[in-house]
N, C-alpha and C. Protein backbone atom coordinates (compact mmCIF):
# COMPACT_ATOMS: atom_id res chain seq x y z
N UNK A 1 111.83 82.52 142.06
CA UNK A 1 111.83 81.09 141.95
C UNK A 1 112.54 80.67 140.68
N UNK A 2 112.18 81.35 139.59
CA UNK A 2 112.84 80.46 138.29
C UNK A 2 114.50 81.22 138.20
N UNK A 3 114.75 82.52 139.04
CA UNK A 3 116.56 82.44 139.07
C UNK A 3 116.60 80.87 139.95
N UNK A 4 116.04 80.44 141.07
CA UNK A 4 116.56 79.46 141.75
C UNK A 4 116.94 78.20 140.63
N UNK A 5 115.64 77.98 139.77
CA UNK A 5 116.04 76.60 139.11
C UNK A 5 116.59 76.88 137.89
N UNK A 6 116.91 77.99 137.23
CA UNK A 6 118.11 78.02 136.69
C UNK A 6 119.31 78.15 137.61
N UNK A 7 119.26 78.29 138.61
CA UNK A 7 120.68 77.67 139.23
C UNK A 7 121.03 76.46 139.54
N UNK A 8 119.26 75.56 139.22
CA UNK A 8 119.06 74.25 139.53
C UNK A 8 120.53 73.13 138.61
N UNK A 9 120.81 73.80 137.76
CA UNK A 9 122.20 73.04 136.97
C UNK A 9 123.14 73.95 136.24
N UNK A 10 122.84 74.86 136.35
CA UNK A 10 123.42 75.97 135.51
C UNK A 10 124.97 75.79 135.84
N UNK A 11 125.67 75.34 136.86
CA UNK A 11 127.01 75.58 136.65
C UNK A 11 127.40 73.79 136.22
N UNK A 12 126.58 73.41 135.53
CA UNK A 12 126.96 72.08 134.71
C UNK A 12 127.07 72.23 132.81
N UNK A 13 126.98 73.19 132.86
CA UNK A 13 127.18 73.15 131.12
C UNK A 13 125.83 73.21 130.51
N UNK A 14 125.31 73.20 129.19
CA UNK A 14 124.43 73.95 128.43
C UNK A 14 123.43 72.52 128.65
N UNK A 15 122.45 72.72 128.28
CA UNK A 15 121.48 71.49 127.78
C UNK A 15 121.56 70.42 127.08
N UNK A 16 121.53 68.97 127.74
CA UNK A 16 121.25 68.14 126.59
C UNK A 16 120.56 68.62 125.53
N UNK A 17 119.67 68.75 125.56
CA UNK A 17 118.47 69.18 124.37
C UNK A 17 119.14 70.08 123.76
N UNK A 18 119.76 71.02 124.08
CA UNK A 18 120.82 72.22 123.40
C UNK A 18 122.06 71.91 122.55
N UNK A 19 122.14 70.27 123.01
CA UNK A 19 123.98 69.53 122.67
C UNK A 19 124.77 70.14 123.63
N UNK A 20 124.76 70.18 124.56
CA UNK A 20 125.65 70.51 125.97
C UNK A 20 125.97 69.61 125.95
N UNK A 21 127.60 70.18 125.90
CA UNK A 21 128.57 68.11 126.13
C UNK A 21 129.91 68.63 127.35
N UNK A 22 129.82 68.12 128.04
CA UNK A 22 131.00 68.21 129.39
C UNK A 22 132.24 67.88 128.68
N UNK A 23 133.21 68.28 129.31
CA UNK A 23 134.80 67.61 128.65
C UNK A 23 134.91 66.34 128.14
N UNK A 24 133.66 65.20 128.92
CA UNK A 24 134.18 64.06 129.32
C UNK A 24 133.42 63.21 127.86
N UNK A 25 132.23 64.72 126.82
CA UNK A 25 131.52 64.15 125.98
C UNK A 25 130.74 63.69 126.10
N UNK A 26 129.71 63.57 127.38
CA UNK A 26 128.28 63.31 127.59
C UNK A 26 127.48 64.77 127.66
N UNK A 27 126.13 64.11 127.50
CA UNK A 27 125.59 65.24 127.83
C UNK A 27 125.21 66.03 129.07
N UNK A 28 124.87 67.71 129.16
CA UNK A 28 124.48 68.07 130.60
C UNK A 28 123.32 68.40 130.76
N UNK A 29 122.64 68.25 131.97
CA UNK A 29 121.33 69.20 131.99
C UNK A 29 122.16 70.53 132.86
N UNK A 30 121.07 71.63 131.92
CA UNK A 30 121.65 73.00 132.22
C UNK A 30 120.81 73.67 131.98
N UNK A 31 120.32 75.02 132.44
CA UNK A 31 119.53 75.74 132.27
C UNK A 31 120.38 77.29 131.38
N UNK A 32 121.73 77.20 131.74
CA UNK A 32 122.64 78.30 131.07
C UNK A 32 122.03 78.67 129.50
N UNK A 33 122.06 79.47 129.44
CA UNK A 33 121.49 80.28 128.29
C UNK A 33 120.48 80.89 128.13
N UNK A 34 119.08 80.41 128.96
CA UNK A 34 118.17 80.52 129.27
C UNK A 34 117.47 81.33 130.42
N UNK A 35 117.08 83.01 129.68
CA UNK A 35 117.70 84.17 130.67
C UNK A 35 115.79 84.41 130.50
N UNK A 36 115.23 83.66 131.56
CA UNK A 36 114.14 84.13 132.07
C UNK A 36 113.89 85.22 132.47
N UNK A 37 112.76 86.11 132.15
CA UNK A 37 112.39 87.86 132.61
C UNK A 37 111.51 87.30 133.38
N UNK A 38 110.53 87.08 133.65
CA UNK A 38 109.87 86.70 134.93
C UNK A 38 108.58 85.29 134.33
N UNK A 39 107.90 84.86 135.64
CA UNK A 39 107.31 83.43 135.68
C UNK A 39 106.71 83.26 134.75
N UNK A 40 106.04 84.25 133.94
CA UNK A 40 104.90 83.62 132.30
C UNK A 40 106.24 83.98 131.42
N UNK A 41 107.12 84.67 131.07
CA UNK A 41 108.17 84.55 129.88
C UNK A 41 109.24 83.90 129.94
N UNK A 42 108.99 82.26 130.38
CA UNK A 42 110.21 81.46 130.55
C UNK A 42 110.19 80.18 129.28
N UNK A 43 110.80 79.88 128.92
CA UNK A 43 111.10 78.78 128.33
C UNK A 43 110.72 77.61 128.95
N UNK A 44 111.12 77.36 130.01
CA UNK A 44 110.87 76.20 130.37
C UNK A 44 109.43 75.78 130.92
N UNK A 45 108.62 77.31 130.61
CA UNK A 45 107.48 76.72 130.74
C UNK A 45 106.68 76.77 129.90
N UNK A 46 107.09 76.00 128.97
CA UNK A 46 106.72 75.73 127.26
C UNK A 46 106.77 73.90 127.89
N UNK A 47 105.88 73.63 127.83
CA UNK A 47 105.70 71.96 127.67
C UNK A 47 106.57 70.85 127.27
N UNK A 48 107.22 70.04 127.80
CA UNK A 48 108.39 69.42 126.83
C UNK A 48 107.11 68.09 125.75
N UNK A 49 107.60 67.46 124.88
CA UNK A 49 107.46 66.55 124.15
C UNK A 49 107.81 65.85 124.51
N UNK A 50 107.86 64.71 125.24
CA UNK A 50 108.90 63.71 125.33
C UNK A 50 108.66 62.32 124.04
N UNK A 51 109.61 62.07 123.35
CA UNK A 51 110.18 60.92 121.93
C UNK A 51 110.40 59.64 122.71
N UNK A 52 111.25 60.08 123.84
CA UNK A 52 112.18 58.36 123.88
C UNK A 52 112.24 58.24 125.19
N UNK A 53 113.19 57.18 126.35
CA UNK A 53 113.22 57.20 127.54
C UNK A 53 113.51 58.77 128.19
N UNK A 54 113.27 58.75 129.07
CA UNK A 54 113.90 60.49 129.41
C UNK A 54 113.51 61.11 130.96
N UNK A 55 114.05 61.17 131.71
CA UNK A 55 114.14 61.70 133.13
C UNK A 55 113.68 63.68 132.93
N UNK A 56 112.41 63.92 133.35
CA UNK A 56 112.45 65.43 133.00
C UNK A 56 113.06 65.83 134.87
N UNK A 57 113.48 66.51 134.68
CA UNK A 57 113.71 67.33 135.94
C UNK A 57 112.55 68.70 136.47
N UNK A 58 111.54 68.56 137.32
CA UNK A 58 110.77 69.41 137.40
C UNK A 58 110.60 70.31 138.61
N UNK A 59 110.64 71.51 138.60
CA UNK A 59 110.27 72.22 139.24
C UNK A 59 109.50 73.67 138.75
N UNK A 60 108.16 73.15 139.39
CA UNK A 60 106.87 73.97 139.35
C UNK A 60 107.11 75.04 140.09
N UNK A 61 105.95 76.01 139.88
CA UNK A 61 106.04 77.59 140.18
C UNK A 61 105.17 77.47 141.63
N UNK A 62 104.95 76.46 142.01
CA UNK A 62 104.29 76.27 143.46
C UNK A 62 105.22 76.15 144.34
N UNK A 63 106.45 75.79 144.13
CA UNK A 63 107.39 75.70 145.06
C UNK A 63 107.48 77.08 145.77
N UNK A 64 106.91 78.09 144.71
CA UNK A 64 107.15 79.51 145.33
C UNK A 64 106.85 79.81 146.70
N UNK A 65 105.90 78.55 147.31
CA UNK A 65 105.11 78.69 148.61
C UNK A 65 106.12 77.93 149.69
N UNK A 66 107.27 77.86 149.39
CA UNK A 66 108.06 77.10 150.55
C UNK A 66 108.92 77.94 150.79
N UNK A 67 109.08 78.21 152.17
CA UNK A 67 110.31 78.79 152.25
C UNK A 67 111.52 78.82 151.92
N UNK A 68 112.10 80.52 151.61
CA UNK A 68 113.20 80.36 150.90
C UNK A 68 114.35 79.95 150.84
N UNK A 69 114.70 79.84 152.50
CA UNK A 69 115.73 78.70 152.97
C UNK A 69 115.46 77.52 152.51
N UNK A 70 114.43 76.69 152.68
CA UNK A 70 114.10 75.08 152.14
C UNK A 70 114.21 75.15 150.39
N UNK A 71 113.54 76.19 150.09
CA UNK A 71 113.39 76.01 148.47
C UNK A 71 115.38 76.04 148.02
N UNK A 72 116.26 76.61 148.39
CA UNK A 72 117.35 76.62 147.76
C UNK A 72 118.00 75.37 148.71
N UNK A 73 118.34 74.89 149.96
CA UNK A 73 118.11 73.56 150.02
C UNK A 73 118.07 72.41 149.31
N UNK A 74 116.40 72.66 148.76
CA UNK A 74 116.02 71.34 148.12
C UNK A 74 116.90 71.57 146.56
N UNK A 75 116.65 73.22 146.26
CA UNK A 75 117.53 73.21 145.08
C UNK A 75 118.67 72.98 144.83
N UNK A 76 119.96 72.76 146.19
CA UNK A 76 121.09 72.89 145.62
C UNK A 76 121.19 71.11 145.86
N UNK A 77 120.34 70.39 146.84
CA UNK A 77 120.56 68.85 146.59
C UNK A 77 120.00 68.31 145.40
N UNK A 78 118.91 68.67 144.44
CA UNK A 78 118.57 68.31 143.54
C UNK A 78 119.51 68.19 142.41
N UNK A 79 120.33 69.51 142.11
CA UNK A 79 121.51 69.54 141.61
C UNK A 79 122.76 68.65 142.14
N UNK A 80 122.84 68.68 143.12
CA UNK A 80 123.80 68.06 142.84
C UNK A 80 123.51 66.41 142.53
N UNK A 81 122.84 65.28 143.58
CA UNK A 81 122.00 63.99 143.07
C UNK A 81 121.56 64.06 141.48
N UNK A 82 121.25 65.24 141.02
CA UNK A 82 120.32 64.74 139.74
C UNK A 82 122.49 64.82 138.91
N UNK A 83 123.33 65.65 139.29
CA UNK A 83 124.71 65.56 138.86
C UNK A 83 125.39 64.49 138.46
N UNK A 84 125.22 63.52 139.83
CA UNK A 84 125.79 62.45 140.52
C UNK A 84 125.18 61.13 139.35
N UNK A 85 123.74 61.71 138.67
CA UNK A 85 123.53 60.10 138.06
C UNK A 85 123.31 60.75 136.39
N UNK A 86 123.32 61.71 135.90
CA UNK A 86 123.30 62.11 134.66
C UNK A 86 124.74 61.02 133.96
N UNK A 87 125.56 60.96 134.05
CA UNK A 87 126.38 60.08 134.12
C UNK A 87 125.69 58.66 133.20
N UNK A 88 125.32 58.13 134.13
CA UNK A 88 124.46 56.86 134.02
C UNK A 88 123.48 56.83 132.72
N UNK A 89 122.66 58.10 132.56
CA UNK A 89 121.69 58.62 132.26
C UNK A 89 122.01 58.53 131.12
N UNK A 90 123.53 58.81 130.59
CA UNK A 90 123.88 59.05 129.19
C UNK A 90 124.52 57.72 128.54
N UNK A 91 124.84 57.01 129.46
CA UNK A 91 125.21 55.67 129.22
C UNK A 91 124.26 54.76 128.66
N UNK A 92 123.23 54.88 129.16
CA UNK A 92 121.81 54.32 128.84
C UNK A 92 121.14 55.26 128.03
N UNK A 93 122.03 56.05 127.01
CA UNK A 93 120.81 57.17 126.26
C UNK A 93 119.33 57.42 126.45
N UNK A 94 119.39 58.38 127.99
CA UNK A 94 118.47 58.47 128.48
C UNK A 94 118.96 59.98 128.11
N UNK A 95 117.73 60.52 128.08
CA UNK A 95 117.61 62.00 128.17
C UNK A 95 117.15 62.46 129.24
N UNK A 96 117.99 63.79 129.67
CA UNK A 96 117.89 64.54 131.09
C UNK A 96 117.37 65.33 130.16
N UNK A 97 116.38 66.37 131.24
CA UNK A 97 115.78 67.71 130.72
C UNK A 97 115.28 68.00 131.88
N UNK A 98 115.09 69.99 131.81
CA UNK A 98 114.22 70.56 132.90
C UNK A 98 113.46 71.21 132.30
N UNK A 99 112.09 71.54 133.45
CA UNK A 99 111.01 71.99 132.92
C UNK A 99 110.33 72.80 134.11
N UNK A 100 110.13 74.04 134.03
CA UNK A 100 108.71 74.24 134.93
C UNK A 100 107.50 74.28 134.49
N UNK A 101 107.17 73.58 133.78
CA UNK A 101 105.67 73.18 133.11
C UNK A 101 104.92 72.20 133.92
N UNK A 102 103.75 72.96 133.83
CA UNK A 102 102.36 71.76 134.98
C UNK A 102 102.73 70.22 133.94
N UNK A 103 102.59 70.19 132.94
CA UNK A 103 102.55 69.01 131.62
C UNK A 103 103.63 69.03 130.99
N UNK A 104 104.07 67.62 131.17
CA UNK A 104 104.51 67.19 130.09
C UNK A 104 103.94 66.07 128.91
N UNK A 105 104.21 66.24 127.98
CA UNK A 105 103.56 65.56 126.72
C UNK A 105 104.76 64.09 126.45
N UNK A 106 103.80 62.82 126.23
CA UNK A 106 104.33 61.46 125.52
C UNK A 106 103.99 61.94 124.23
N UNK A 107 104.73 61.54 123.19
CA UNK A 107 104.42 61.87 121.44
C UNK A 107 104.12 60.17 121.33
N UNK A 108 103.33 59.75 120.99
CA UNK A 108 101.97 58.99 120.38
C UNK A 108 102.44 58.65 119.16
N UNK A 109 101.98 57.37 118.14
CA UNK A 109 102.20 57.14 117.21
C UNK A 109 100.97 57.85 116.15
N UNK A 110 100.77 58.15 115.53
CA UNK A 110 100.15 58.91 114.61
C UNK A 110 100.42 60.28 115.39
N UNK A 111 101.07 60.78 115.28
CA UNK A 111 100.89 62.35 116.33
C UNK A 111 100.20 62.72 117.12
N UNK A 112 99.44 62.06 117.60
CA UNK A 112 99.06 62.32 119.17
C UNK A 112 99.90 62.64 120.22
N UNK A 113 99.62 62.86 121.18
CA UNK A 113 100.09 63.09 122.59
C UNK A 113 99.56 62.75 123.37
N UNK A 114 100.03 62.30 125.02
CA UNK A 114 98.99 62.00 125.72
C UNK A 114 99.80 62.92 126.98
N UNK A 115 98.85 63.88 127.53
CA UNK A 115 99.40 64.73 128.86
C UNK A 115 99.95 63.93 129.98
N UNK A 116 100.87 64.19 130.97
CA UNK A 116 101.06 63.96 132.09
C UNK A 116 101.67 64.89 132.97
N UNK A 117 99.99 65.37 133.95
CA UNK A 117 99.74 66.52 134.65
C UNK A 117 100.94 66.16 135.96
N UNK A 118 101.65 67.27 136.26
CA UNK A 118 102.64 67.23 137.86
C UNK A 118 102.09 67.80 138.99
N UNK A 119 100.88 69.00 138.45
CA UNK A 119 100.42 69.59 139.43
C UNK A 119 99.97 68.94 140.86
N UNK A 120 99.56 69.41 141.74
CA UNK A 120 99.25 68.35 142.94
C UNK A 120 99.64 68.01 143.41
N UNK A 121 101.16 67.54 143.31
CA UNK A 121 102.04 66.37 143.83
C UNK A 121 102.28 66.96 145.26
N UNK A 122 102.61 66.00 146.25
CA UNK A 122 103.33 66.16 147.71
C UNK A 122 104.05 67.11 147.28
N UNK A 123 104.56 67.37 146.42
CA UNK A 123 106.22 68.21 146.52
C UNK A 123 105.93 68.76 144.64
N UNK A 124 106.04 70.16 144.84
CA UNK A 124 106.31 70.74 143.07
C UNK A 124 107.58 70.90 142.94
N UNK A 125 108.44 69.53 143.49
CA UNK A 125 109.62 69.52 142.15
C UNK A 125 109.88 68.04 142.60
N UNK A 126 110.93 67.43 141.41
CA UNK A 126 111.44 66.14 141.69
C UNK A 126 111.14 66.00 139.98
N UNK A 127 111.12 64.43 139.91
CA UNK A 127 111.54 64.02 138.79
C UNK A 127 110.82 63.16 138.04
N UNK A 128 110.60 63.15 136.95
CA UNK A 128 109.63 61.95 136.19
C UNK A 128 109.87 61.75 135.18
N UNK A 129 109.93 59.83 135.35
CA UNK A 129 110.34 59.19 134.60
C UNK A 129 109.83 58.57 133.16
N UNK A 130 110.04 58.62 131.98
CA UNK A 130 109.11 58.86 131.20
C UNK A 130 109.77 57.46 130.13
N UNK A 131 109.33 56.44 129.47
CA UNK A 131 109.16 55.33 128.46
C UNK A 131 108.59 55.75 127.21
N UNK A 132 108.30 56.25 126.66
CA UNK A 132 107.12 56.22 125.68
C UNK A 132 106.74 54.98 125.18
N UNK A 133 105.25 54.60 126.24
CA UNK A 133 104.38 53.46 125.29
C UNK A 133 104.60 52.62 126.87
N UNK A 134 104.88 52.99 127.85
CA UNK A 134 105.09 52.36 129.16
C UNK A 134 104.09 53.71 130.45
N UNK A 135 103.82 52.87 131.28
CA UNK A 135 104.03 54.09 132.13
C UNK A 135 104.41 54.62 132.91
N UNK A 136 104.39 55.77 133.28
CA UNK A 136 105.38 56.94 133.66
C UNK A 136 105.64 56.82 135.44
N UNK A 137 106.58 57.16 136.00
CA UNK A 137 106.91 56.84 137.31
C UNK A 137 107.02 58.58 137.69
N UNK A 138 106.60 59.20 138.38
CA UNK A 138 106.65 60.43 139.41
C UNK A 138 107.64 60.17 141.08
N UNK A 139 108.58 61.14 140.24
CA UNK A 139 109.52 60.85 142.29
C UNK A 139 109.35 62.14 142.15
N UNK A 140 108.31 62.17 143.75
CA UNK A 140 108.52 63.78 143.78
C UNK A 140 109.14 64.05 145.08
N UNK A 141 109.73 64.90 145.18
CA UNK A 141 110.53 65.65 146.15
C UNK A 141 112.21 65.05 145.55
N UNK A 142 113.06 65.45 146.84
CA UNK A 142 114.37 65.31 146.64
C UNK A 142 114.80 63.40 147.41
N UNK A 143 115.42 62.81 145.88
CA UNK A 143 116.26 61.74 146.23
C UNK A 143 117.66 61.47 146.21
N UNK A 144 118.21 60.95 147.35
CA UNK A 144 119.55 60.88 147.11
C UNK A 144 120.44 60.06 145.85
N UNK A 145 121.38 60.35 145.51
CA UNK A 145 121.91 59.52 144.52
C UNK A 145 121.50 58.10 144.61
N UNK A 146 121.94 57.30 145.15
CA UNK A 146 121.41 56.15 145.68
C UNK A 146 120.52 55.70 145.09
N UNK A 147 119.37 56.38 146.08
CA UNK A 147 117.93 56.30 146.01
C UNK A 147 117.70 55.94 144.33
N UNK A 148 117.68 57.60 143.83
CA UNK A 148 117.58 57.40 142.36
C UNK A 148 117.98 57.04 141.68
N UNK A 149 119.27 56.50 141.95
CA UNK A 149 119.77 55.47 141.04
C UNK A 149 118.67 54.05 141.07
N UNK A 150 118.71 53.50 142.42
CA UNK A 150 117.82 52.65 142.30
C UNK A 150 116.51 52.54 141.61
N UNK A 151 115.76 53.85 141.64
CA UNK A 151 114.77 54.13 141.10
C UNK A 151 114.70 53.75 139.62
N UNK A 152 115.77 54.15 139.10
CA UNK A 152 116.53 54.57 137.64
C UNK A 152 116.11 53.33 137.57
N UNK A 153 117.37 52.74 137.77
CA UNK A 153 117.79 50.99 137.27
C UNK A 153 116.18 50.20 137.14
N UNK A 154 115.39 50.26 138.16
CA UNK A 154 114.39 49.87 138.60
C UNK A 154 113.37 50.04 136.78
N UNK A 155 112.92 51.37 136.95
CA UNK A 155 112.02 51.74 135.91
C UNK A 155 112.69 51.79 134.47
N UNK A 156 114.34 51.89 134.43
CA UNK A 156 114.25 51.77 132.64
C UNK A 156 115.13 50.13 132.77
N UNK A 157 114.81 49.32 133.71
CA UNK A 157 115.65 47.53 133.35
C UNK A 157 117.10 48.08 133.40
N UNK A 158 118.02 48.87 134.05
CA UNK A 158 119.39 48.50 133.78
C UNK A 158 120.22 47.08 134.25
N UNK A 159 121.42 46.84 133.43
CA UNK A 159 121.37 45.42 133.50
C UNK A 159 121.95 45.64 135.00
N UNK A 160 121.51 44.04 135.77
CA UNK A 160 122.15 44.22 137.10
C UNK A 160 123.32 44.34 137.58
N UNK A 161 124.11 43.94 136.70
CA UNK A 161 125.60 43.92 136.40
C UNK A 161 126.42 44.64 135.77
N UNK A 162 126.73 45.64 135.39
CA UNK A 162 127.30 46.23 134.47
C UNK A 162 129.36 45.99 134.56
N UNK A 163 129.72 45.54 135.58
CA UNK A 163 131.03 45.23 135.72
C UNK A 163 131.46 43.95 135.97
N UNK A 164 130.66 43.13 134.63
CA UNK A 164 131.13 41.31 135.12
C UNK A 164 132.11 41.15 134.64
N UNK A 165 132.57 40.39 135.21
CA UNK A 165 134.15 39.59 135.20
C UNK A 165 134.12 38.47 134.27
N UNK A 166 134.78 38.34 133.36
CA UNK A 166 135.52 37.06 132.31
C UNK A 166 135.46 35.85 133.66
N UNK A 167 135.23 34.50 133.40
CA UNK A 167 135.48 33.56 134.08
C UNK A 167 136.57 33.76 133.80
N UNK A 168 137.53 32.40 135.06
CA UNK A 168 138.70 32.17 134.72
C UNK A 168 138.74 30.81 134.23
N UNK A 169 139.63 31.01 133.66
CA UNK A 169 139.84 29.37 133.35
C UNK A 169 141.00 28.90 133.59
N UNK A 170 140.57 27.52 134.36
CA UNK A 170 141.70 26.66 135.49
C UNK A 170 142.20 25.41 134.53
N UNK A 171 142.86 24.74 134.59
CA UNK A 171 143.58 23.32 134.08
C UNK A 171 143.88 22.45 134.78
């Protein structure tokens, strides 16, 4: 399972969180570098922190129970949709990240944290959307670009417009 979701972006370039920057100078989500020996000695299942707005990308070790045709499936559309709007993601200095951790952590003002468990869900992978000091939106399973874009725009306010036009002016 965790070769699958390091293939989950791996041929996109290194990690935001790492400073993975594409030609184009945004950031990537990537799992490259990150040479898991098996399901308890992985990195990514170290808990993230989340600071600021931030899309984690998740896929749990329960997926292990789906077949392996569906599990690479869902993995190679996740990659590519979660591809299709990272884009966006960086425009709006949003942070992409992946994780196979049950929790992820909000960082709290005085150093606190407050958990937000994934376990359970219809589906152990998909995506969650994270504010700090708002709360958190769970898409679980696989959405199409589209979809999650809408989702996106929806939960962090993007403006509705991003390509308005100058009036003209007539005489």
């Amino acid at each position: 399972m965790l070769i699958a979701v390091a293939a989950l972006v791996s041929c996109q370039g290194r990690s935001a969180s790492s400073g993975g920057r594409r030609s184009d100078g945004h950031d990537t989500l990537s799992f490259a570098g990150i040479e898991p020996r098996d399901s308890v000695d992985s990195i990514l299942l170290t808990p993230r922190v989340v600071t600021g707005p931030t899309v984690v990308v998740f896929w749990l070790p329960a997926a292990d129970t789906i077949p392996a045709p569906d599990q690479a499936s869902a993995l190679d559309d996740m990659t590519y949709y979660t591809d299709r709007v990272a884009e966006t993601l960086a425009r709006h200095d949003i942070k992409l990240v992946p994780t196979n951790a049950d929790t992820v952590y909000v960082a709290l003002p005085g150093g606190q944290r407050r958990p937000i468990l994934l376990s359970g869900l219809d589906y152990p992978f998909g995506y969650l959307l994270i504010t700090p000091g708002e709360t958190e939106r769970v898409l679980a399973g696989v959405y199409a670009d589209d979809e999650l874009l809408d989702e996106l725009a929806a939960y962090f306010d993007f403006p509705a417009d991003t390509t308005a036009v100058k009036p003209r002016i007539t005489t």
